[in-house]
C-alpha atoms as a PDB file:
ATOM      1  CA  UNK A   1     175.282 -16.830 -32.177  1.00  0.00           C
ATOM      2  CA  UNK A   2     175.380 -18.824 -34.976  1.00  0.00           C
ATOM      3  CA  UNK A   3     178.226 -21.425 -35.992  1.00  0.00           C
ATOM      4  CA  UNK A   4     179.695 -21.570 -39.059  1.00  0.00           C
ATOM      5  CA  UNK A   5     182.038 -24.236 -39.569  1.00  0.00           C
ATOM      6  CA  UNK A   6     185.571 -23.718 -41.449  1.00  0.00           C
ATOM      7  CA  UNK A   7     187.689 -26.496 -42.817  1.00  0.00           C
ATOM      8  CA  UNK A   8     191.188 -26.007 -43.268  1.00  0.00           C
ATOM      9  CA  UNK A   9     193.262 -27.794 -45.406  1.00  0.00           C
ATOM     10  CA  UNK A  10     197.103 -27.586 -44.831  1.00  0.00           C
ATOM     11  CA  UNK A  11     199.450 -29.547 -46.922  1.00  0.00           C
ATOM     12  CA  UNK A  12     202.762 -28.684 -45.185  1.00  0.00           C
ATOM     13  CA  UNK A  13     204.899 -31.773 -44.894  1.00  0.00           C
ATOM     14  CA  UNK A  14     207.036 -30.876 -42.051  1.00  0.00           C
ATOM     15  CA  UNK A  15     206.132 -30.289 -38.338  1.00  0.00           C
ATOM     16  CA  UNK A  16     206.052 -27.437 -37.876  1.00  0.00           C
ATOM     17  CA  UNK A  17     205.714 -25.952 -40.811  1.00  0.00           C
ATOM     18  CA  UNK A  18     204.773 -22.464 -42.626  1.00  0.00           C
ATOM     19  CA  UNK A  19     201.957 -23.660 -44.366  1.00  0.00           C
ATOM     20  CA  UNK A  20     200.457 -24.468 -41.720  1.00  0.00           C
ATOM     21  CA  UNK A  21     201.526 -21.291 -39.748  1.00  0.00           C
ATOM     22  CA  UNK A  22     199.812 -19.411 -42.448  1.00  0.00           C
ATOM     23  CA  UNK A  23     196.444 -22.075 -42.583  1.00  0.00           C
ATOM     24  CA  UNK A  24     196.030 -21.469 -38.454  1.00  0.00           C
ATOM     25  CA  UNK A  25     196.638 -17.388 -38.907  1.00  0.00           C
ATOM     26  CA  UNK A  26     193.775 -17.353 -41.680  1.00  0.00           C
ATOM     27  CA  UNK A  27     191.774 -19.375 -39.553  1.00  0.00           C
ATOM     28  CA  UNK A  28     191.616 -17.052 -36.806  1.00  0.00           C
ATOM     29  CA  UNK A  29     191.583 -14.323 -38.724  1.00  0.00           C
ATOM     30  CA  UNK A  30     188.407 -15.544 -40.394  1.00  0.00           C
ATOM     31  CA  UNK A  31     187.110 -16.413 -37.281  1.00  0.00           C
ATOM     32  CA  UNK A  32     187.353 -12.997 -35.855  1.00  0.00           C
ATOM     33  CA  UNK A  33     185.736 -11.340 -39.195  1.00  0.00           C
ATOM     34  CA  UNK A  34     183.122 -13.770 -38.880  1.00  0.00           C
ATOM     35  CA  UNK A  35     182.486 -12.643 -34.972  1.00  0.00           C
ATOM     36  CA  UNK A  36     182.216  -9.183 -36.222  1.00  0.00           C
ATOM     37  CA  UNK A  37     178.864 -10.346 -38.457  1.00  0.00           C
ATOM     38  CA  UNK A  38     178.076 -11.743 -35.018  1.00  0.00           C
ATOM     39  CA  UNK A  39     178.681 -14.953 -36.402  1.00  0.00           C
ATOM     40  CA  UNK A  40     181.007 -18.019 -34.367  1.00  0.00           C
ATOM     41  CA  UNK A  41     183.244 -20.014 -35.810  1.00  0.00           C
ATOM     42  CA  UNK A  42     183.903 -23.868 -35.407  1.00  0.00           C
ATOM     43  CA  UNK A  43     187.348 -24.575 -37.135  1.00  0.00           C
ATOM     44  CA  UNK A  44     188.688 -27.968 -38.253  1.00  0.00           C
ATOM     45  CA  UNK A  45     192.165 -28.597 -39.512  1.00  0.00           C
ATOM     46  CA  UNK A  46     192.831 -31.075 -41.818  1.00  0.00           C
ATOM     47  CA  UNK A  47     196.533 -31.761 -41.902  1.00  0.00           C
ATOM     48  CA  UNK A  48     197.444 -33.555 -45.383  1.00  0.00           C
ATOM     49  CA  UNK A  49     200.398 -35.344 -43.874  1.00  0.00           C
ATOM     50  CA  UNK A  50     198.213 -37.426 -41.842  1.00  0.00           C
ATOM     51  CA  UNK A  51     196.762 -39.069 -44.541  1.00  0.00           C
ATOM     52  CA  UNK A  52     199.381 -39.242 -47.211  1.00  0.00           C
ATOM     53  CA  UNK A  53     199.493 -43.314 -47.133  1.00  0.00           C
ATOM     54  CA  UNK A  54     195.143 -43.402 -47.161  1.00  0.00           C
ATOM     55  CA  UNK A  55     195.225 -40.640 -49.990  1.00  0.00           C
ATOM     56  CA  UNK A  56     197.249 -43.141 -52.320  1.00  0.00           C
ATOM     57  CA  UNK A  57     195.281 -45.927 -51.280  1.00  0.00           C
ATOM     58  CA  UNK A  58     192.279 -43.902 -52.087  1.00  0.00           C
ATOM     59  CA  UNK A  59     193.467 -43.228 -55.688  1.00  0.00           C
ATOM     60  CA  UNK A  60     194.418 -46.723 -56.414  1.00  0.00           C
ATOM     61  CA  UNK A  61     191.088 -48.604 -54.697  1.00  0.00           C
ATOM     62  CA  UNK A  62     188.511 -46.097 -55.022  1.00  0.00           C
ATOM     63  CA  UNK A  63     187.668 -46.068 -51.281  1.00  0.00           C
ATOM     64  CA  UNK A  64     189.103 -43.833 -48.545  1.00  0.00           C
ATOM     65  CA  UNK A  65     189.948 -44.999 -44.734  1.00  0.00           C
ATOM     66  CA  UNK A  66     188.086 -43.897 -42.294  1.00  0.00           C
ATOM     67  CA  UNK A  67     189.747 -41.473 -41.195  1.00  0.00           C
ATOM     68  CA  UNK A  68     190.420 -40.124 -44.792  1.00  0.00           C
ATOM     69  CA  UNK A  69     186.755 -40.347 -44.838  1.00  0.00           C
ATOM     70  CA  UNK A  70     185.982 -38.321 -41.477  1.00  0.00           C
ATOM     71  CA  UNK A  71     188.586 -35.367 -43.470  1.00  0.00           C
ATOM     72  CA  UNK A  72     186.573 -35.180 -46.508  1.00  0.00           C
ATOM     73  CA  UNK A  73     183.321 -35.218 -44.853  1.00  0.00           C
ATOM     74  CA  UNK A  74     184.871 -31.829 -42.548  1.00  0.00           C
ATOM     75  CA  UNK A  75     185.678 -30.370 -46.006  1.00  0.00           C
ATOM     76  CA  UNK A  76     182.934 -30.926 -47.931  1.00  0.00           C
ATOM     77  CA  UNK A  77     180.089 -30.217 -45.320  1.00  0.00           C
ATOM     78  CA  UNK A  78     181.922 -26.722 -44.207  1.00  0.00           C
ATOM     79  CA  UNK A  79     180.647 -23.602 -44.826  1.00  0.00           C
ATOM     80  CA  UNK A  80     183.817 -21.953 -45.717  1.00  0.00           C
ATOM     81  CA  UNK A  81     187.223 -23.215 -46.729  1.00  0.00           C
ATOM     82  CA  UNK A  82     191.086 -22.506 -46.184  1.00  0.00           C
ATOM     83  CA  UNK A  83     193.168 -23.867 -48.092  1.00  0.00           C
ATOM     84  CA  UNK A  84     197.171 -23.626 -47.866  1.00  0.00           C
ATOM     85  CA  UNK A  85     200.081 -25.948 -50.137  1.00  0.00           C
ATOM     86  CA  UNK A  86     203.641 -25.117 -50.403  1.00  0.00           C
ATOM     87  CA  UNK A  87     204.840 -24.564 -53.498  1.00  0.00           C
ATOM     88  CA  UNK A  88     206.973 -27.683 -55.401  1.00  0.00           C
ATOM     89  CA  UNK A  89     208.592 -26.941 -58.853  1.00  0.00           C
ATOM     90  CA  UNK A  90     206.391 -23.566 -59.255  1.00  0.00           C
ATOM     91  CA  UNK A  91     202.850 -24.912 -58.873  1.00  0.00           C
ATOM     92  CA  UNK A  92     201.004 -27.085 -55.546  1.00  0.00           C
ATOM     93  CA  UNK A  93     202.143 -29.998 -53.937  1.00  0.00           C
ATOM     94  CA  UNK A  94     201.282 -33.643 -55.203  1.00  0.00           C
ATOM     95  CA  UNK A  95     199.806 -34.334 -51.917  1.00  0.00           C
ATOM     96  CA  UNK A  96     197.517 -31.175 -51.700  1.00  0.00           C
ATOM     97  CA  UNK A  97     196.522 -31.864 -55.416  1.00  0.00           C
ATOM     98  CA  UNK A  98     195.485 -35.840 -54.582  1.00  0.00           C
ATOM     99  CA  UNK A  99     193.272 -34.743 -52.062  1.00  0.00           C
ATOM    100  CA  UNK A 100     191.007 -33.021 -54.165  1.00  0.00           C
ATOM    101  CA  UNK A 101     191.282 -35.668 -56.658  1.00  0.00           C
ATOM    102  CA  UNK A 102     189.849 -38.110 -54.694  1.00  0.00           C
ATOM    103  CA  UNK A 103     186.608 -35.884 -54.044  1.00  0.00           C
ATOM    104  CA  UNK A 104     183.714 -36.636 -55.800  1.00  0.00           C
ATOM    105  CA  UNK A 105     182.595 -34.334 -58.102  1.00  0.00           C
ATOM    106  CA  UNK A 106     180.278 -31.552 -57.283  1.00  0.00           C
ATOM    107  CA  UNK A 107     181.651 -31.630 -54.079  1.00  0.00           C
ATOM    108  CA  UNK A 108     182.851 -28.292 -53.810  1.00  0.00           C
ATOM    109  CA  UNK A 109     180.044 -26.534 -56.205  1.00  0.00           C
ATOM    110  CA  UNK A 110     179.913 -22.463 -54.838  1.00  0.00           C
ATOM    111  CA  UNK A 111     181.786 -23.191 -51.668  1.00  0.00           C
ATOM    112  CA  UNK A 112     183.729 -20.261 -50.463  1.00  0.00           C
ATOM    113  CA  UNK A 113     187.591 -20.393 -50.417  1.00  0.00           C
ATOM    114  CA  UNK A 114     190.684 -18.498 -49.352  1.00  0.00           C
ATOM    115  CA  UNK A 115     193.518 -19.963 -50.851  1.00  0.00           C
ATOM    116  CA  UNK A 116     197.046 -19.740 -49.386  1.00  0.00           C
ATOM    117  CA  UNK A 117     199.963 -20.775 -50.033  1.00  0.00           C
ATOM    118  CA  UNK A 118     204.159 -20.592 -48.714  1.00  0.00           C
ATOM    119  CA  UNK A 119     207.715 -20.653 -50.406  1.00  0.00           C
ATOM    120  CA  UNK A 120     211.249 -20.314 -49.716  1.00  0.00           C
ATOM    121  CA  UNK A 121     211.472 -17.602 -52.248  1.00  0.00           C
ATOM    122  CA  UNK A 122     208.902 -14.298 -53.403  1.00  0.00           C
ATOM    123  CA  UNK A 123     209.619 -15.842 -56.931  1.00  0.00           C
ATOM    124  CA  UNK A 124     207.119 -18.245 -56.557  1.00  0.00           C
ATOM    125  CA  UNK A 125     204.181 -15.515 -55.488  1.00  0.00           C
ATOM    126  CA  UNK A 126     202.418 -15.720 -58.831  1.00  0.00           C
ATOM    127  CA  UNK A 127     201.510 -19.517 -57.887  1.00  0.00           C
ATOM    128  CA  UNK A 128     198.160 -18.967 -56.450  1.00  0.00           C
ATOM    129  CA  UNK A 129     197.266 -17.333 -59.650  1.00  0.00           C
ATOM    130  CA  UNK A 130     198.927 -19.460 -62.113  1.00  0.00           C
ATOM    131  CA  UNK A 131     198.212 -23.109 -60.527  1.00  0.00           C
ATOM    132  CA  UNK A 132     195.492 -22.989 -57.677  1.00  0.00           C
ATOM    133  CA  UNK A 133     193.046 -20.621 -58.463  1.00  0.00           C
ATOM    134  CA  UNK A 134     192.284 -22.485 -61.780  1.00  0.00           C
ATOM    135  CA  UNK A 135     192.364 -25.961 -59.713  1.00  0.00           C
ATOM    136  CA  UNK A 136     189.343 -24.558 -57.392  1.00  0.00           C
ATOM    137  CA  UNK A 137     187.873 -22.317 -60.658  1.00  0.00           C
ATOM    138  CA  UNK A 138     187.889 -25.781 -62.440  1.00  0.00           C
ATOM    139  CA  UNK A 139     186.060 -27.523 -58.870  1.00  0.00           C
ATOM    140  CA  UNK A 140     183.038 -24.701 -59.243  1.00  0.00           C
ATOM    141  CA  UNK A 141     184.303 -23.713 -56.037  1.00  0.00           C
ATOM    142  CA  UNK A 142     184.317 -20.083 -54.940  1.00  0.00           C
ATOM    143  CA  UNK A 143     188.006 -18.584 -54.181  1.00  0.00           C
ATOM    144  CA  UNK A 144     187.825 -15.409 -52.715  1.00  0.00           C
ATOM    145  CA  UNK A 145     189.531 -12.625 -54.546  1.00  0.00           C
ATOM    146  CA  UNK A 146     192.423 -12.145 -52.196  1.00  0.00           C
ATOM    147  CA  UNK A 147     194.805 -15.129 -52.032  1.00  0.00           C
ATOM    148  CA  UNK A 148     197.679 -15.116 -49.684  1.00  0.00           C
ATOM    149  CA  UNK A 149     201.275 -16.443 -50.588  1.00  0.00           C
ATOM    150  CA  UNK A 150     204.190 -16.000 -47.942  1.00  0.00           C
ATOM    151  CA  UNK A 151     207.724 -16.360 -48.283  1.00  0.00           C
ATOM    152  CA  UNK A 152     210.686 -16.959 -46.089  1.00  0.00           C
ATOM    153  CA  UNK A 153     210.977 -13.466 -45.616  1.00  0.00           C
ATOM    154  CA  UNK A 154     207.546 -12.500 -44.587  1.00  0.00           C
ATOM    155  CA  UNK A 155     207.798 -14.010 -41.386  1.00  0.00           C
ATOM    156  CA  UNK A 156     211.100 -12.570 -40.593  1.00  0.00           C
ATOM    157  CA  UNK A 157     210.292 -10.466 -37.441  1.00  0.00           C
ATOM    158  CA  UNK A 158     206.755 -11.495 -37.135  1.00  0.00           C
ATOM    159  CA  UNK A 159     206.498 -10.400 -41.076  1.00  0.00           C
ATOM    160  CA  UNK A 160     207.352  -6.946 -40.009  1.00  0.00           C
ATOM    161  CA  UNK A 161     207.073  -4.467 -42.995  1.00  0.00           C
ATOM    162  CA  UNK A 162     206.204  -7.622 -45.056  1.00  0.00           C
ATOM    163  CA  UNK A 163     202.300  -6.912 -45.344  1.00  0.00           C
ATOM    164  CA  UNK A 164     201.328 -10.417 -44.702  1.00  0.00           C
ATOM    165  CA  UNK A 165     198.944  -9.419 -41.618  1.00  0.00           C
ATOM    166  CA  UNK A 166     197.161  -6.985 -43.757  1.00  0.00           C
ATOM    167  CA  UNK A 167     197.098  -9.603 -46.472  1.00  0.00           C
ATOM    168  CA  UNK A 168     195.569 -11.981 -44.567  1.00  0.00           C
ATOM    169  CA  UNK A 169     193.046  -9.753 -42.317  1.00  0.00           C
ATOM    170  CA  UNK A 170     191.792  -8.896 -46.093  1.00  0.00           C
ATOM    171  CA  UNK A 171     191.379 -12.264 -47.409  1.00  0.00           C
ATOM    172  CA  UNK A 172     190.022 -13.261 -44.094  1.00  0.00           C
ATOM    173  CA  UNK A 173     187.313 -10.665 -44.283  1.00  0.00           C
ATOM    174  CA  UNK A 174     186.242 -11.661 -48.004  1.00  0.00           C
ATOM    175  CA  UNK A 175     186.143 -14.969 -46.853  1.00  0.00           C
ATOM    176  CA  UNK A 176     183.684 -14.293 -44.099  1.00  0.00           C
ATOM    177  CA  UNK A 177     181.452 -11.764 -46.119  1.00  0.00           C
ATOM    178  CA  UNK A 178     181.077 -14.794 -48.453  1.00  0.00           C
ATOM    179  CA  UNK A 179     179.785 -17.315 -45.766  1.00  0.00           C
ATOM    180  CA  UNK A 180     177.451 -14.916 -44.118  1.00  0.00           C
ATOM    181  CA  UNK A 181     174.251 -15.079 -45.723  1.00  0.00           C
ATOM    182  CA  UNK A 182     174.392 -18.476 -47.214  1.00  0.00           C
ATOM    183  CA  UNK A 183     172.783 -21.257 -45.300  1.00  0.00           C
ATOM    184  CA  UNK A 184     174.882 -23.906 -43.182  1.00  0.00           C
ATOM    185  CA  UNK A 185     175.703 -26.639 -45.273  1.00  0.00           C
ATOM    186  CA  UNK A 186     175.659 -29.699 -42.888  1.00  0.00           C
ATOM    187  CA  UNK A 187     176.905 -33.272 -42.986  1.00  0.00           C
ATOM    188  CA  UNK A 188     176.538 -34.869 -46.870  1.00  0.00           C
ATOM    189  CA  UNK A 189     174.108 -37.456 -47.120  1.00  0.00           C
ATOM    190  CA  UNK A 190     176.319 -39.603 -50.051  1.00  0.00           C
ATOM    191  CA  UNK A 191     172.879 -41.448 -50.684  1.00  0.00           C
ATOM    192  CA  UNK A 192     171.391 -38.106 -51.688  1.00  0.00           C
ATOM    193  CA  UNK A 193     173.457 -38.093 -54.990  1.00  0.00           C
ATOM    194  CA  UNK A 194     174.642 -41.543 -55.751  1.00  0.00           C
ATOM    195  CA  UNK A 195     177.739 -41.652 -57.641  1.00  0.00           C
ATOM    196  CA  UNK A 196     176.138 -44.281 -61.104  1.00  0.00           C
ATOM    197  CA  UNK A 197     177.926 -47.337 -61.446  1.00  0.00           C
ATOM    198  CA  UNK A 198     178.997 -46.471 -64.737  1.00  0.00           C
ATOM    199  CA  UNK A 199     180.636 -43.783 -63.991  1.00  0.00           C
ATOM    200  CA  UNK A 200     182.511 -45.548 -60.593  1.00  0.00           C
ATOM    201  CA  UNK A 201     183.555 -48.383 -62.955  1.00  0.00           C
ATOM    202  CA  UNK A 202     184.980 -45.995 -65.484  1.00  0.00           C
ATOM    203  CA  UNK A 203     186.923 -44.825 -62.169  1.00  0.00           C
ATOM    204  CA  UNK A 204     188.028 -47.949 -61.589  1.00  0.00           C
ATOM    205  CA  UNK A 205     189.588 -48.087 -64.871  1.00  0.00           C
ATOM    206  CA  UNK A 206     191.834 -45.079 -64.956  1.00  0.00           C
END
């Protein structure tokens, strides 16, 4: 059976949290579509909080810990992505946005995503549309049609009458039917594509 690997990225900043409720339900449900293509799954979470102090480091010095480094590597050598923020002032969080700052460009070029995302309040459900989907359309990356948003309500009664588990069973197929077929990425060599020193001193300068 072949292994496709899935990063998730969940930038819930309490523990627990929804967001990353929601990340670990996509996960498996993406990781039972994919068994259904008689494909396996090897899933990675990436949990934002972790490295909020390295991320700001990051942006200010140009260079990420190593553990910050170990998360972007998961990210950008997966097959398929998850994605999940909460929602701050109608749009993502500050920490979900600096992590994709601090990826290098290209990174993400025709990688599958399912993007996800939680609130306190339905109002917010247009965010994925409105604020994310750009963000990844903007990264060249490749957000699956579906994108799930779920509010305090939706997980009332295990989200009974709420439609989240068909919402994410759907997103979680499209997600899968997008890896299949597409060869495993693998680890990034950086020294494949070397960032040029103009453009890392330009960096520098922001």
């Amino acid at each position: 059976m072949t292994a496709r690997r899935i990063a998730v990225v969940a930038a819930g900043l309490g523990q627990p949290s929804s967001t990353r409720l929601l990340a670990d339900q996509l996960a498996a449900a993406t990781a039972r579509a994919l068994a259904e293509f008689g494909e396996g799954a090897e899933v990675e979470v990436v949990e934002l909080r972790d490295h909020a102090h390295d991320l700001m480091n990051n942006l200010l010095t140009g260079f990420p810990s190593t553990d910050l480094k170990r998360a972007i590597d998961a990210v950008v050598g997966a097959d398929g992505l998850i994605v999940v923020t909460p929602v701050f002032n109608a749009s993502y969080s500050g920490l979900f946005k600096s992590f994709f700052d601090v990826l290098e460009p290209g990174a993400l070029d025709a990688v599958p995503v399912l993007i996800g995302a939680t609130a306190g309040t339905a109002r917010h459900s247009l965010v994925i549309e409105h604020a994310v989907r750009p963000m990844f359309a903007y990264l060249r990356a490749a957000a699956v049609p579906t994108g799930v948003f779920a509010a305090s309500e939706d997980w009332g009664a295990n989200g009974s009458g709420s439609g989240l588990a068909g919402r994410v069973d759907r997103a979680a197929a499209e997600l899968a039917d997008a890896i299949v077929g597409r060869a495993n990425r693998g680890p990034v060599d950086p020294f494949d594509d070397p960032v040029p020193f103009e453009q890392l001193l330009a960096q520098q300068a922001r």
